[in-house]
C-alpha atoms as a PDB file:
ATOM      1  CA  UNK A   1     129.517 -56.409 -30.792  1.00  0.00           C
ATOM      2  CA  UNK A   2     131.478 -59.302 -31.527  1.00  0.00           C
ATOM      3  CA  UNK A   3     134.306 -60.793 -29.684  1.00  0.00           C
ATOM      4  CA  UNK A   4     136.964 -60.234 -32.825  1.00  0.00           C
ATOM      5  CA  UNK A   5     135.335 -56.725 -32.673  1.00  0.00           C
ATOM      6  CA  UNK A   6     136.327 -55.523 -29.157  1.00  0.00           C
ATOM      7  CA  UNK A   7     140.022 -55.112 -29.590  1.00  0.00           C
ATOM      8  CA  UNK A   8     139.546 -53.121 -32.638  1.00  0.00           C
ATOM      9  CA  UNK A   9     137.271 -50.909 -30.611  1.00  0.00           C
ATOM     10  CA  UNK A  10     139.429 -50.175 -27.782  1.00  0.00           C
ATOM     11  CA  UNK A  11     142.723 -49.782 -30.353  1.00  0.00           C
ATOM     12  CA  UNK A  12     140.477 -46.846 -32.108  1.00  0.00           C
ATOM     13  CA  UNK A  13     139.650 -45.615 -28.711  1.00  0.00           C
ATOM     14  CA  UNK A  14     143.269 -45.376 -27.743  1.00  0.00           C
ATOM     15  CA  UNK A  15     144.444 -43.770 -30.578  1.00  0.00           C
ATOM     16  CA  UNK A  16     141.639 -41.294 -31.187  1.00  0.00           C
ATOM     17  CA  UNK A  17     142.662 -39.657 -27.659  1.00  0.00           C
ATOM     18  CA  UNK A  18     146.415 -39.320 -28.798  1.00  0.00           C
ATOM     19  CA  UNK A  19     145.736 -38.199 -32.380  1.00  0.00           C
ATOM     20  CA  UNK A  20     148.155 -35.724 -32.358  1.00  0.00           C
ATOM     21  CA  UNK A  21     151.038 -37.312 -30.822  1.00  0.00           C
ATOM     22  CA  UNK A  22     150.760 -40.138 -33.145  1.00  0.00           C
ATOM     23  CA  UNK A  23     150.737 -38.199 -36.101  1.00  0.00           C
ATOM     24  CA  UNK A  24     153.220 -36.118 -34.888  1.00  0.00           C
ATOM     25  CA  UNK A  25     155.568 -39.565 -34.459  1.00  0.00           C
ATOM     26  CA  UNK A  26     154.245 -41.469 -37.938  1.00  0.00           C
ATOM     27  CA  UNK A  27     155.785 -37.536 -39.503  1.00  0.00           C
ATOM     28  CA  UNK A  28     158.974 -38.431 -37.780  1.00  0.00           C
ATOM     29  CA  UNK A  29     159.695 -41.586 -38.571  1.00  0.00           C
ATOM     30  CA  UNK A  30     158.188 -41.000 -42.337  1.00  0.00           C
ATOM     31  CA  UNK A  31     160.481 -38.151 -42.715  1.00  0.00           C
ATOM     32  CA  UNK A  32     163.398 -40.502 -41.453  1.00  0.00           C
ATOM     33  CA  UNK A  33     162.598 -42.709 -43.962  1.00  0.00           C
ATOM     34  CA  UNK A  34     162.354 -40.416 -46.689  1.00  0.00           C
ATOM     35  CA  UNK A  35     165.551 -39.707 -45.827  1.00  0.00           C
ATOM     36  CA  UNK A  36     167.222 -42.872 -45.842  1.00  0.00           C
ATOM     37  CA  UNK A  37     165.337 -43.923 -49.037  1.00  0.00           C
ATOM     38  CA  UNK A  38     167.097 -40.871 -50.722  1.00  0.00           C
ATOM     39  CA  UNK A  39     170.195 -41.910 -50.093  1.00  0.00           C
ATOM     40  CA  UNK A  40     169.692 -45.851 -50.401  1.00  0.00           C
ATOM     41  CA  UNK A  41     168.357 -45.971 -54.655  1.00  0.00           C
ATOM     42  CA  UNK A  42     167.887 -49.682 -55.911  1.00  0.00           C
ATOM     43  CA  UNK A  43     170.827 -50.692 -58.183  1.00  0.00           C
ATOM     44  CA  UNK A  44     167.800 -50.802 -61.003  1.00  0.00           C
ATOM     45  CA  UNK A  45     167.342 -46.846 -61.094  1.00  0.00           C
ATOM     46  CA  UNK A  46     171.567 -47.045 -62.934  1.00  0.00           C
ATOM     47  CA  UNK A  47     170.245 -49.661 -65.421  1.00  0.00           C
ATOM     48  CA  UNK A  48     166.811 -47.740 -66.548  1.00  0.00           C
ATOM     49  CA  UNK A  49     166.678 -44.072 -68.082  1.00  0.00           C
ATOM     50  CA  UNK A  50     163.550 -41.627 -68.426  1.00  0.00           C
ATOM     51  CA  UNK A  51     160.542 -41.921 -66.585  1.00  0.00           C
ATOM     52  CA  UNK A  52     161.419 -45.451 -64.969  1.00  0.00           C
ATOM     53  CA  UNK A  53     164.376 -44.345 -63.634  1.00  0.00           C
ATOM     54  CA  UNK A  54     163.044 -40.777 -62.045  1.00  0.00           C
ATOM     55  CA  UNK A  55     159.958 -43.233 -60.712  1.00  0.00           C
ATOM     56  CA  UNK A  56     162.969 -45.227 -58.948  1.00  0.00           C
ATOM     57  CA  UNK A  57     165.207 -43.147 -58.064  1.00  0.00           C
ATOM     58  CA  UNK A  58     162.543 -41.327 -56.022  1.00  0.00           C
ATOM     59  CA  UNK A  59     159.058 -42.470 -56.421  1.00  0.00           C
ATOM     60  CA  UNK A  60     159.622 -43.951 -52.244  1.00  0.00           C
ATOM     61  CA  UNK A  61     161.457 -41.291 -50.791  1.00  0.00           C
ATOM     62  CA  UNK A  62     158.143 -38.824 -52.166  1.00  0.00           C
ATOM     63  CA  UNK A  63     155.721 -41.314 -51.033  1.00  0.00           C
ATOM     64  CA  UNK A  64     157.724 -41.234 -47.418  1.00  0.00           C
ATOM     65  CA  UNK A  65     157.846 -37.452 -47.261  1.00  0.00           C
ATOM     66  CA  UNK A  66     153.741 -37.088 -48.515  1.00  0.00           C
ATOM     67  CA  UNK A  67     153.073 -39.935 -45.356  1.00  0.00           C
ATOM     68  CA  UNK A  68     155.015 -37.561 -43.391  1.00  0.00           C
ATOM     69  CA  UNK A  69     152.940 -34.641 -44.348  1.00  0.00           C
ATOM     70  CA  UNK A  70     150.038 -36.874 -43.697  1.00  0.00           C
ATOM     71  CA  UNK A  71     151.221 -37.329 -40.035  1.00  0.00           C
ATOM     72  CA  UNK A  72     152.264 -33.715 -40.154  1.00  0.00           C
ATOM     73  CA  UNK A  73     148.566 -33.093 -40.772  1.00  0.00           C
ATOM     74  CA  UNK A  74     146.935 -35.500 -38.391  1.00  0.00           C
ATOM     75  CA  UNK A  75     148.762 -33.942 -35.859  1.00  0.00           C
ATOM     76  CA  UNK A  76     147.721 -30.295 -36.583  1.00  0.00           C
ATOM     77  CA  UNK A  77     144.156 -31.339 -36.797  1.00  0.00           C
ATOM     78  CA  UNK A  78     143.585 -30.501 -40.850  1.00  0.00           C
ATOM     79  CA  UNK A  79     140.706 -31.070 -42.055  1.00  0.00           C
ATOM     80  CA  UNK A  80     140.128 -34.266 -44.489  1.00  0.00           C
ATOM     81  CA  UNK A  81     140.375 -32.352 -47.517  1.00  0.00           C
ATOM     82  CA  UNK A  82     144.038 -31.794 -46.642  1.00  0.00           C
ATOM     83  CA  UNK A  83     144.410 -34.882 -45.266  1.00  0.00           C
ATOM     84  CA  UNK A  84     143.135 -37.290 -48.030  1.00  0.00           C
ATOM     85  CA  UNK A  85     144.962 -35.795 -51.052  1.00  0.00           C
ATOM     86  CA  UNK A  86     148.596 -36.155 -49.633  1.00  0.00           C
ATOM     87  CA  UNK A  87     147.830 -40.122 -48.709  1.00  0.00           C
ATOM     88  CA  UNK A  88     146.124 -40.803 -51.972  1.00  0.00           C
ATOM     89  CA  UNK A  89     149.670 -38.734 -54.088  1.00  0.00           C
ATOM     90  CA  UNK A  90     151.708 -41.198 -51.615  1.00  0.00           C
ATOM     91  CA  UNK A  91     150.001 -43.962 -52.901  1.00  0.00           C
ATOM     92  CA  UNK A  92     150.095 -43.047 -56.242  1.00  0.00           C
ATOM     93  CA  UNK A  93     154.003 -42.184 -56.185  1.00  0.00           C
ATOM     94  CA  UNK A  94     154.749 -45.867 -54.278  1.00  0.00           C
ATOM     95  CA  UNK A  95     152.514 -47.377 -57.015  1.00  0.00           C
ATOM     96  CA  UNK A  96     154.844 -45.268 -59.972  1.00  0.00           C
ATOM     97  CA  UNK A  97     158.140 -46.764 -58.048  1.00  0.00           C
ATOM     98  CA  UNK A  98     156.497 -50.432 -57.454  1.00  0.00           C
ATOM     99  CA  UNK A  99     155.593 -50.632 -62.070  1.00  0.00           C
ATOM    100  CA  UNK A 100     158.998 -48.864 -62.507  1.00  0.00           C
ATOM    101  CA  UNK A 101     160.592 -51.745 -60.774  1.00  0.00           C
ATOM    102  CA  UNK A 102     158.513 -54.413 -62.428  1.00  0.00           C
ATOM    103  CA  UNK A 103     158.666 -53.318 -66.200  1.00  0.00           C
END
């Protein structure tokens, strides 16, 4: 084991024993922020119409309330198959809002 290695051990250690509580917390706070990222839209989503402008207006506040199922499922214990889905749609629907804000 390396030296650079032994912190990352001990982290995973530490969090592997509170599991639940964590993922009950990261489902909290991602469901706060889904919240707040409802109600705060970039000023870009009044310029844009269509598909841009739905991927704006709430391409983050979906990818904050799929995290939140994530941590919502982390903390039940759901298998991967549940898991992995809902984090790769978050991805997907913060990558939609990220183009929409480029193009």
């Amino acid at each position: 084991m390396t030296p650079t290695s032994r912190p990352i051990t001990a982290l995973r250690g530490w969090a592997a024993g509170r599991s639940r509580v964590l993922g009950a917390a990261g489902a909290v706070a991602a469901l706060g922020m889904s919240t707040l990222w409802t109600v705060v839209v970039p000023d870009k989503a009044d310029t844009t119409a269509g598909l841009q402008s739905l991927a704006i207006r709430w391409g983050h506040p979906v990818c904050w309330a799929l995290l939140a199922g994530v941590g919502l499922a982390v903390a039940l214990d759901a298998p991967r198959r549940v898991r992995d889905p809902l984090a790769w749609a978050a991805l997907g629907s913060y990558a939609a809002f990220l183009l929409a804000l480029a193009l």
